[in-house]
Protein backbone atom coordinates (compact mmCIF):
# COMPACT_ATOMS: atom_id res chain seq x y z
CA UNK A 1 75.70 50.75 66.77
CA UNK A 2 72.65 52.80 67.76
CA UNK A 3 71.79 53.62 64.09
CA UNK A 4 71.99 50.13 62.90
CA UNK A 5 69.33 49.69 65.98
CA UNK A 6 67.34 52.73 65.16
CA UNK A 7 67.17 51.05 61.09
CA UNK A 8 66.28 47.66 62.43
CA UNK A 9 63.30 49.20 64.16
CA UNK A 10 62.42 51.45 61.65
CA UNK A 11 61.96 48.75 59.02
CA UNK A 12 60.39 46.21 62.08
CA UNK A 13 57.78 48.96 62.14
CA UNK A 14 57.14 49.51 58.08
CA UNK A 15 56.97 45.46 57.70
CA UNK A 16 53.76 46.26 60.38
CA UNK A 17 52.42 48.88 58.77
CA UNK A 18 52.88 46.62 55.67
CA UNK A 19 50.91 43.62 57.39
CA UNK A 20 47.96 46.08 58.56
CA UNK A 21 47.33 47.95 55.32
CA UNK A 22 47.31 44.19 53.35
CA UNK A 23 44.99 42.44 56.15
CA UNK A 24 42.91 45.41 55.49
CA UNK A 25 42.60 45.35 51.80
CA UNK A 26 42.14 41.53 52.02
CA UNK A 27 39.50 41.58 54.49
CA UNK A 28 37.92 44.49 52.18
CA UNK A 29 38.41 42.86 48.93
CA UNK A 30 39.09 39.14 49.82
CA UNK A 31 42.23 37.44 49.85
CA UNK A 32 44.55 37.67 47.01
CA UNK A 33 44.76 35.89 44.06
CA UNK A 34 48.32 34.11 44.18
CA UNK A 35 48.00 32.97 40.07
CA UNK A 36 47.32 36.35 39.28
CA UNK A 37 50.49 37.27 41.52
CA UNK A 38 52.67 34.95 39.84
CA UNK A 39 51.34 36.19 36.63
CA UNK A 40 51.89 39.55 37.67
CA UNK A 41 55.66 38.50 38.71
CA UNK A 42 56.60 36.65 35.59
CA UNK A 43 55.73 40.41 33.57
CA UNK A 44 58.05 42.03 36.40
CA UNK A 45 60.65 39.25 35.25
CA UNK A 46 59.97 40.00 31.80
CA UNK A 47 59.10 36.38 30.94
CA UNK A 48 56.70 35.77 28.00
CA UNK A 49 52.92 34.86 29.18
CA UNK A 50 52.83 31.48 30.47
CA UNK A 51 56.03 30.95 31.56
CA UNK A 52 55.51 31.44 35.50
CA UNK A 53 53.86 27.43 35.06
CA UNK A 54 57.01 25.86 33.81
CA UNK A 55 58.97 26.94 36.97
């Protein structure tokens, strides 16, 4: 039980680290650019260019 604890914390703790590094990048470079994300998702997907707008 204690090392299902000791991951639950551990990955509380990286989702914070997670939050701080992209607040700081955003308020460095501005907040982020969710069509380009999408975009940027649908190549991940491998779905031809475009295709993220039909969904």
């Amino acid at each position: 039980m204690s090392a299902y604890v000791e991951a639950l914390i551990q990955r509380q703790l990286e989702r914070e680290r997670l939050r701080e590094l992209i607040d700081d990048a955003e308020s460095e470079h501005g907040p982020v650019d969710q069509a380009a994300v999408e975009a940027e998702r649908a190549v991940l997907r491998g779905e031809p260019a475009g295709s993220a707008d039909a969904a």
